[in-house]
PDB file of N, CA and C in Angstrom:
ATOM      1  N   UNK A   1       6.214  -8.679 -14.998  1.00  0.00           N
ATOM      2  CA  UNK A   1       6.302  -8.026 -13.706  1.00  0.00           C
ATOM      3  C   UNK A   1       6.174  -9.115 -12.631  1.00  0.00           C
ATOM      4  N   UNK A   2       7.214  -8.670 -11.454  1.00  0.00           N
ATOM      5  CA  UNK A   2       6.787  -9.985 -10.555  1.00  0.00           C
ATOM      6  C   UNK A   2       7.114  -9.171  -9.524  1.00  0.00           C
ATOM      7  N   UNK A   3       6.441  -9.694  -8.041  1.00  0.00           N
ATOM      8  CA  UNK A   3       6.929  -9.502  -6.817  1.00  0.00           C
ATOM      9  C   UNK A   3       8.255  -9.708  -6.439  1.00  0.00           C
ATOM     10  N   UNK A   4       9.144  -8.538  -6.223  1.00  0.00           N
ATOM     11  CA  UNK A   4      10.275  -8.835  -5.752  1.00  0.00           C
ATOM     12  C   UNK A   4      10.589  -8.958  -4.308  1.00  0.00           C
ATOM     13  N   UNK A   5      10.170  -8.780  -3.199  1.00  0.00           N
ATOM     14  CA  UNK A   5      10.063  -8.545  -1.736  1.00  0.00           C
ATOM     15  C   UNK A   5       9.060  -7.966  -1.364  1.00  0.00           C
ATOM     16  N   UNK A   6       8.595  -7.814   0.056  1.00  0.00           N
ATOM     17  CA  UNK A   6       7.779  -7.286   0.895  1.00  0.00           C
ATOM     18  C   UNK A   6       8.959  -6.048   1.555  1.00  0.00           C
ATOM     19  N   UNK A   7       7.843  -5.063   1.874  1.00  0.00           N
ATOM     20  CA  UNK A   7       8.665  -3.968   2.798  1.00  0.00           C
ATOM     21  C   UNK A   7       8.084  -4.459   4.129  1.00  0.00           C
ATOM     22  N   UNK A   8       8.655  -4.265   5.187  1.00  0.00           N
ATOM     23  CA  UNK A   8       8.677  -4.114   5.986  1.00  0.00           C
ATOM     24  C   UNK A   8       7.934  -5.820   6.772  1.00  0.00           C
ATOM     25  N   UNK A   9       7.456  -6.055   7.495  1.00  0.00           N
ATOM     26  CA  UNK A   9       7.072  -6.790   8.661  1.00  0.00           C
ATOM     27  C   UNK A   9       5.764  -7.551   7.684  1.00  0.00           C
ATOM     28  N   UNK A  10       5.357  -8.853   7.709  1.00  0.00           N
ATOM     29  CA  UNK A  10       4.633  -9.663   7.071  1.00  0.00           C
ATOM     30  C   UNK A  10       3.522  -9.556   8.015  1.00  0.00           C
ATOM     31  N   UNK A  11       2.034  -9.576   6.947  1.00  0.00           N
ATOM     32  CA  UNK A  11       1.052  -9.579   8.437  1.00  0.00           C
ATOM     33  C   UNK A  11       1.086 -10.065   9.668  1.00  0.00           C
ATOM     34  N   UNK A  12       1.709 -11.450   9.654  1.00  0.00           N
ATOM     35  CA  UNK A  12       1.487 -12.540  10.441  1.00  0.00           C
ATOM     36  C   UNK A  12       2.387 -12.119  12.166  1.00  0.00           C
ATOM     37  N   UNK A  13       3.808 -11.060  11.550  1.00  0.00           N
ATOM     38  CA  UNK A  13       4.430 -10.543  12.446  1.00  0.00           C
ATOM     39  C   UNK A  13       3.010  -9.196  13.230  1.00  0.00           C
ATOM     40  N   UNK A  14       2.537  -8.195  12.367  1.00  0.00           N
ATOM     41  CA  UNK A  14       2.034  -7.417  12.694  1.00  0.00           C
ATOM     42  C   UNK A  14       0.737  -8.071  13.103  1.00  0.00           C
ATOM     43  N   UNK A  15       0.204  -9.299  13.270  1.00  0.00           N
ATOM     44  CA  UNK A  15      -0.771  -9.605  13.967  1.00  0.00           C
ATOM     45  C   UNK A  15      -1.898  -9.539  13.337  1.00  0.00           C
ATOM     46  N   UNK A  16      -1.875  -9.961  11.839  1.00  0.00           N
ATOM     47  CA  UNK A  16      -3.059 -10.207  11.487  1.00  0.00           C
ATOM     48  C   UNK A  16      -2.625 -12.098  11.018  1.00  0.00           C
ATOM     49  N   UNK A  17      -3.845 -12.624  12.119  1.00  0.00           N
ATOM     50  CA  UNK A  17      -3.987 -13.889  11.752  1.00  0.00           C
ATOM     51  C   UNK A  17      -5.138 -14.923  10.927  1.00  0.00           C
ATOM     52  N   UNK A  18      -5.373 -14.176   9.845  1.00  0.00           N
ATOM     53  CA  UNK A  18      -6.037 -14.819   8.948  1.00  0.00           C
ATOM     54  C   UNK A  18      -5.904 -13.977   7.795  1.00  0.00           C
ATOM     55  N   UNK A  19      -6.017 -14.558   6.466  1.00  0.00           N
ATOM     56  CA  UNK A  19      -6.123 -13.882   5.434  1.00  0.00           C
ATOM     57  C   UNK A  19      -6.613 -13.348   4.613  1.00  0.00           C
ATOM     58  N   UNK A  20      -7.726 -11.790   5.740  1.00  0.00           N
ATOM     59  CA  UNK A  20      -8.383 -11.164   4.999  1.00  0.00           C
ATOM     60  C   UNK A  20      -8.000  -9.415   5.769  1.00  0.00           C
ATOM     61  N   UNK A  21      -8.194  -9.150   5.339  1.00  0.00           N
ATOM     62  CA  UNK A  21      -8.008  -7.375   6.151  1.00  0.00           C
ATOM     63  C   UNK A  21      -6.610  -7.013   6.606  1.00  0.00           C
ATOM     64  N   UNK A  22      -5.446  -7.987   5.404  1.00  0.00           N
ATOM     65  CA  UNK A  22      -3.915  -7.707   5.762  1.00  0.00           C
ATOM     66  C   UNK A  22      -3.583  -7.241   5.116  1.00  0.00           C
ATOM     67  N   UNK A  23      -3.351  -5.651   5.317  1.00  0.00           N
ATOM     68  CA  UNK A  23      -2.872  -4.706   4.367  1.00  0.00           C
ATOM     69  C   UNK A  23      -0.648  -5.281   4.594  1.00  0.00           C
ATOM     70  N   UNK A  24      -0.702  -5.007   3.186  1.00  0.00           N
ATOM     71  CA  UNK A  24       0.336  -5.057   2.797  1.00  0.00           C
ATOM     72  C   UNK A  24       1.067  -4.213   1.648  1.00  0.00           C
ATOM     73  N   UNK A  25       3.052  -4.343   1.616  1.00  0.00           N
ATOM     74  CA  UNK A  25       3.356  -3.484   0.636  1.00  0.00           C
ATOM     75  C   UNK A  25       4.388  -4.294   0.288  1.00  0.00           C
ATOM     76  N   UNK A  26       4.788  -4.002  -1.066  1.00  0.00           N
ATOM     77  CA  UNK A  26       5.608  -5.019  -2.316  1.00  0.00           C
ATOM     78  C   UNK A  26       6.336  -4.213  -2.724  1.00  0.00           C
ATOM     79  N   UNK A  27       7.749  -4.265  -3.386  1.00  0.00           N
ATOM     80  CA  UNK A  27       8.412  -3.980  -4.157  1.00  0.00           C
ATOM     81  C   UNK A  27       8.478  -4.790  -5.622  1.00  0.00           C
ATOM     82  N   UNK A  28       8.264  -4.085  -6.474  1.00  0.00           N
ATOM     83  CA  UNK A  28       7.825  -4.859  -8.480  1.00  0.00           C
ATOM     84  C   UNK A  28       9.349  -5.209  -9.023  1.00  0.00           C
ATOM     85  N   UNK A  29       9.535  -6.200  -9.614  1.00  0.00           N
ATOM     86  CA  UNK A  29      10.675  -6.167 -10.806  1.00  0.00           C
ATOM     87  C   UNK A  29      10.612  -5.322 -11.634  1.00  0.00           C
ATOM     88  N   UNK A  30       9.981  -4.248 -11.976  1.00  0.00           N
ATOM     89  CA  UNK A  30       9.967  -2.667 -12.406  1.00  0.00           C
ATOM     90  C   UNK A  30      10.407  -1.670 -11.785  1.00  0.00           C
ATOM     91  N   UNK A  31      10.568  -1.556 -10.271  1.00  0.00           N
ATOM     92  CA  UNK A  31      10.795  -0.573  -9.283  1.00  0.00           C
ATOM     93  C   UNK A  31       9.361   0.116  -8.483  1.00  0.00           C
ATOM     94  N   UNK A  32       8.325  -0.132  -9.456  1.00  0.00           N
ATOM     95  CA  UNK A  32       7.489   0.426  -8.378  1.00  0.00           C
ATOM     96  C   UNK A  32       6.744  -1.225  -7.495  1.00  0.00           C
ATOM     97  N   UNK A  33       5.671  -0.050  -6.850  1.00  0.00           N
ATOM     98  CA  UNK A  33       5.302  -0.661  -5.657  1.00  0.00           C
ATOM     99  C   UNK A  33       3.781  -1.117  -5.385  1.00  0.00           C
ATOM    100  N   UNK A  34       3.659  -1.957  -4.990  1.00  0.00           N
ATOM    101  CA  UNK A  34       2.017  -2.812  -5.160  1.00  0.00           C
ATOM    102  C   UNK A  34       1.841  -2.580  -3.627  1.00  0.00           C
ATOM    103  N   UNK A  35       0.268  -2.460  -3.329  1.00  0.00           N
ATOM    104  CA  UNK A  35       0.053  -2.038  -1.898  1.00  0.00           C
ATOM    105  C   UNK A  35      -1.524  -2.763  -1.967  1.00  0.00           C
ATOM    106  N   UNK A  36      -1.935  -3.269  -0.859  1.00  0.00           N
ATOM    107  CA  UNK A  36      -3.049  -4.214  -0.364  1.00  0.00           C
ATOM    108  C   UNK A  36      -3.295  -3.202   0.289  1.00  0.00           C
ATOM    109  N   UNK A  37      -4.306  -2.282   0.444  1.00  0.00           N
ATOM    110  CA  UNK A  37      -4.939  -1.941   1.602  1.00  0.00           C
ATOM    111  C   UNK A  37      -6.560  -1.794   1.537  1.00  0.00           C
ATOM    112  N   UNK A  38      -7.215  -1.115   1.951  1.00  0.00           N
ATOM    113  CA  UNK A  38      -8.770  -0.880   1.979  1.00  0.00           C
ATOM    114  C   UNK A  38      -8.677   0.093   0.483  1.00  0.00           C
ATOM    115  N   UNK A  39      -9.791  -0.076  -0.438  1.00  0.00           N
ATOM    116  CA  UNK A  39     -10.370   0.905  -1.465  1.00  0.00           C
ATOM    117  C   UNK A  39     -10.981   1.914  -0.821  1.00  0.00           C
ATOM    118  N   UNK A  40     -10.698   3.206  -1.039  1.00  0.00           N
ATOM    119  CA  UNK A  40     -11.268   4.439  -0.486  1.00  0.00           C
ATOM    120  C   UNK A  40     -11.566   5.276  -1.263  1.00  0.00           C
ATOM    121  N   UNK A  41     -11.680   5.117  -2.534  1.00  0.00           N
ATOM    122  CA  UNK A  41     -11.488   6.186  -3.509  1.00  0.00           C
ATOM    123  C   UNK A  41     -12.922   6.928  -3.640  1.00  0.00           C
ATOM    124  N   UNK A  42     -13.985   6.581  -3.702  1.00  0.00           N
ATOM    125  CA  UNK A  42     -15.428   6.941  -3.476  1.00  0.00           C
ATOM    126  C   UNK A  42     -15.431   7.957  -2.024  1.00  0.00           C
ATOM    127  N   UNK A  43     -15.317   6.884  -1.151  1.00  0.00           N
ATOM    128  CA  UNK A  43     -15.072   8.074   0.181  1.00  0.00           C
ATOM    129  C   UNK A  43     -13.994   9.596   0.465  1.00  0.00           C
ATOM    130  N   UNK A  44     -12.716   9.033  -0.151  1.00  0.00           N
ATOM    131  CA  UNK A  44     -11.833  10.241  -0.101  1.00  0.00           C
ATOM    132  C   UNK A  44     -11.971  11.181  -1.875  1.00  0.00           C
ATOM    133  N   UNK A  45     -12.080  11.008  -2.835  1.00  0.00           N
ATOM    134  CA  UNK A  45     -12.047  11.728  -3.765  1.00  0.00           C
ATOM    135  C   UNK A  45     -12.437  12.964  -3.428  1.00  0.00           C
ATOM    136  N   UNK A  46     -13.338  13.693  -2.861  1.00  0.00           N
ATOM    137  CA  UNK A  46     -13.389  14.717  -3.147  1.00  0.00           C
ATOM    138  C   UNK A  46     -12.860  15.399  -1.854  1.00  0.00           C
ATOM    139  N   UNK A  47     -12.232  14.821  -0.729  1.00  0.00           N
ATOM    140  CA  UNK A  47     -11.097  15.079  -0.263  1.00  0.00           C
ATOM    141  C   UNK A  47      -9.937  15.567  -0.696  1.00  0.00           C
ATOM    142  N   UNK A  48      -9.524  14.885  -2.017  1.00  0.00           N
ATOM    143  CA  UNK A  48      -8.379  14.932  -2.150  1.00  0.00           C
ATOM    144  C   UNK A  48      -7.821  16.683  -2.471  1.00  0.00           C
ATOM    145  N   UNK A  49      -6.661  17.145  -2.851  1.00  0.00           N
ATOM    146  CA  UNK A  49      -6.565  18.552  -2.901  1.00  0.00           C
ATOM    147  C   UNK A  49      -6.996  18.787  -4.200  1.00  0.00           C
ATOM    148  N   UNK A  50      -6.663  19.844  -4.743  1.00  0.00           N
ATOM    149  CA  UNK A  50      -7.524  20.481  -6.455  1.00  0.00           C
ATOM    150  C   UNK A  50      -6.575  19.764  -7.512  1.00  0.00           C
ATOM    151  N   UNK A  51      -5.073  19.720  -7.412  1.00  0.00           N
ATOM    152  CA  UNK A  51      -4.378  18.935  -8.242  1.00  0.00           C
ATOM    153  C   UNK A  51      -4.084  17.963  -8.298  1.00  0.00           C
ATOM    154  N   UNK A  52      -5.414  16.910  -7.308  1.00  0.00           N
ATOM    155  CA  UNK A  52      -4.989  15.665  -7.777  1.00  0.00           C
ATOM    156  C   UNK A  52      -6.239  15.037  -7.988  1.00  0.00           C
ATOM    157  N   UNK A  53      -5.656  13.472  -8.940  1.00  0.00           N
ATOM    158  CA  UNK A  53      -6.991  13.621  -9.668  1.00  0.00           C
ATOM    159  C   UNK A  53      -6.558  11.696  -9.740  1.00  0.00           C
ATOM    160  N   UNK A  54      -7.872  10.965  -9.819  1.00  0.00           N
ATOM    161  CA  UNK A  54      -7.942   9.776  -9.436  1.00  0.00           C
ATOM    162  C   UNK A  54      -8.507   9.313 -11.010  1.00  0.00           C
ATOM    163  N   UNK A  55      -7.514   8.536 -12.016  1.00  0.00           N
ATOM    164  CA  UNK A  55      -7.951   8.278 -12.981  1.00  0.00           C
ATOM    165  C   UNK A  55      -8.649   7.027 -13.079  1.00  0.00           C
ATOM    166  N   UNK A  56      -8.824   6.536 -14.795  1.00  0.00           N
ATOM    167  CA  UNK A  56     -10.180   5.707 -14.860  1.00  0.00           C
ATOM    168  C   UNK A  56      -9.623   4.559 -13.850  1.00  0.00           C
ATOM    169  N   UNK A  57      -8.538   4.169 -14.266  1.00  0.00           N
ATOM    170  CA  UNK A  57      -8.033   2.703 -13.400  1.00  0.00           C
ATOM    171  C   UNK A  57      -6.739   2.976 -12.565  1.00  0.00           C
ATOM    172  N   UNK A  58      -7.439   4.183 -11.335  1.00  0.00           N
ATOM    173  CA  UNK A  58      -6.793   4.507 -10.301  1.00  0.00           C
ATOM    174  C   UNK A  58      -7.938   4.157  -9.448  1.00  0.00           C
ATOM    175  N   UNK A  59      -7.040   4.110  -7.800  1.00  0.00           N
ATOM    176  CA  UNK A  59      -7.977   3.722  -7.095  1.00  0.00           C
ATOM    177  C   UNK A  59      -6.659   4.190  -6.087  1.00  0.00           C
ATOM    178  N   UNK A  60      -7.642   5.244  -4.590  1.00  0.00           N
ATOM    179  CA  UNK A  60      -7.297   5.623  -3.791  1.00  0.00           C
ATOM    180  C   UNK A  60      -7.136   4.282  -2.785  1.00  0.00           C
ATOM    181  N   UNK A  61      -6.096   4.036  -2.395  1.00  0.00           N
ATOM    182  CA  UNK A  61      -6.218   2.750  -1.081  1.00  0.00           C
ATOM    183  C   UNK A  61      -5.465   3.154   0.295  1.00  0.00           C
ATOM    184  N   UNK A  62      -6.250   3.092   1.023  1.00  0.00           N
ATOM    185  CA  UNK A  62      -5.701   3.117   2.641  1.00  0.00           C
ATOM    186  C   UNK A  62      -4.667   2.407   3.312  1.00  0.00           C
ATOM    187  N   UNK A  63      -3.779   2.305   3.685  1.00  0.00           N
ATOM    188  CA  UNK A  63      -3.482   1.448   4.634  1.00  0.00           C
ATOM    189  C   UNK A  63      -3.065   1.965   6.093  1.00  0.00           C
ATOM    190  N   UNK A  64      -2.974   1.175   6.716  1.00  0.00           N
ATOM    191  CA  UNK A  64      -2.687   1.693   8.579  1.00  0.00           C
ATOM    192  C   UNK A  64      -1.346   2.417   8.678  1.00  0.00           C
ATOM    193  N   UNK A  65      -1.038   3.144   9.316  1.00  0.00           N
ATOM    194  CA  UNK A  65       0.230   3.997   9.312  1.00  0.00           C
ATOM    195  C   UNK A  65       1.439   2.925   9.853  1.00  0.00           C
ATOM    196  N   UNK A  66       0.973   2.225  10.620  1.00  0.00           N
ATOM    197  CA  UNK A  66       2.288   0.778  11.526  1.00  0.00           C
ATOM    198  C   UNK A  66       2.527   0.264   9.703  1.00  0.00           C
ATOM    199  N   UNK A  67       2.112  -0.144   9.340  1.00  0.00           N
ATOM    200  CA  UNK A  67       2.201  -0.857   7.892  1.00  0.00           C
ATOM    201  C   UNK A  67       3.058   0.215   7.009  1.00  0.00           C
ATOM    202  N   UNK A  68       3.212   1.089   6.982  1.00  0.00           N
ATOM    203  CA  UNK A  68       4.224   2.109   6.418  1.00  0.00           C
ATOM    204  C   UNK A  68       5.392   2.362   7.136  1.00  0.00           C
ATOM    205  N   UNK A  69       5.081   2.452   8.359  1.00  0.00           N
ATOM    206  CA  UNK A  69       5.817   2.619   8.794  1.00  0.00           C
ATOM    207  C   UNK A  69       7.357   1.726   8.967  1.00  0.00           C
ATOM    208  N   UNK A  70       6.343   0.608   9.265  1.00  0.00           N
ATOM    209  CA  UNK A  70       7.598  -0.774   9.173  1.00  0.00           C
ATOM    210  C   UNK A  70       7.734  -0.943   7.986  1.00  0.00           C
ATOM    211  N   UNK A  71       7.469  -0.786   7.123  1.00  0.00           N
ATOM    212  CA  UNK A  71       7.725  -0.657   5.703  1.00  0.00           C
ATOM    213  C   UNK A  71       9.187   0.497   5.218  1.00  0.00           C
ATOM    214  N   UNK A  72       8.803   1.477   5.771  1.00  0.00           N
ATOM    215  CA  UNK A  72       9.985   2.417   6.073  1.00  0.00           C
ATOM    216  C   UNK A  72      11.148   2.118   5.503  1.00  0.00           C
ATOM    217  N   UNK A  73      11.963   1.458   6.199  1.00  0.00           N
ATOM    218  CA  UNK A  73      13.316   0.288   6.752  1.00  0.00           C
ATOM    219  C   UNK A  73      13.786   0.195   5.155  1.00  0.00           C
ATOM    220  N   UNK A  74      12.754  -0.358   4.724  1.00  0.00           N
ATOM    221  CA  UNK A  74      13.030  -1.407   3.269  1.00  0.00           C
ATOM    222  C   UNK A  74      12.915  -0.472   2.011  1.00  0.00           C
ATOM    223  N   UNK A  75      12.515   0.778   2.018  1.00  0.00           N
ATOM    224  CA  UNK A  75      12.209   1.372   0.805  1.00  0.00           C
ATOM    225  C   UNK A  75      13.243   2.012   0.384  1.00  0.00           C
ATOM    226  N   UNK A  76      13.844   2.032  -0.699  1.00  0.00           N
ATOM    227  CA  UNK A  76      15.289   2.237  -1.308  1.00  0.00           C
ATOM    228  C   UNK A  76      15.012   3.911  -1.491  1.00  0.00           C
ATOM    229  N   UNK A  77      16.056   4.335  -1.406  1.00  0.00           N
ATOM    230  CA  UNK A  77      16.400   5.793  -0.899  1.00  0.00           C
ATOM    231  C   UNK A  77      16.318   6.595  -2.455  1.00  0.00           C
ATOM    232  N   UNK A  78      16.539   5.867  -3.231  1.00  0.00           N
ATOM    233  CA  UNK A  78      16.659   6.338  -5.035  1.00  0.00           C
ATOM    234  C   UNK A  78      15.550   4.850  -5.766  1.00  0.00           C
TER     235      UNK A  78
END
């Protein structure tokens, strides 16, 4: 598996200038998708709705909505 691209805008565009608290999103040489954001899974779990369910080596992660958003652009339609 390897990083094939970034979606959308690189921290450095979105204004994070150092390299810690830069949420980010990837496209895999598999098709799916790797995402940097905050761990939330302790805080949101029992948020989440009744049919969904956070397994052993799942982990709920946050990221800022601008970071999806510019991400948008790049995410393949199929």
């Amino acid at each position: 598996m390897n990083v094939v691209r970034r979606l959308g805008d690189s921290p450095q565009v979105r204004g994070c200038l150092n390299e810690t608290n830069c949420p980010d999103v990837f496209e895999l040489s598999t098709g799916d998708f790797a995402v940097i954001g905050e761990a939330m899974t302790e805080r949101l779990r029992g948020l989440l709705p009744a049919d969904a369910g956070v397994g052993p080596q799942e982990h709920v992660v946050v990221i800022p909505r601008d970071v999806l958003v510019r991400a948008r652009r790049d995410i393949p339609e199929e």
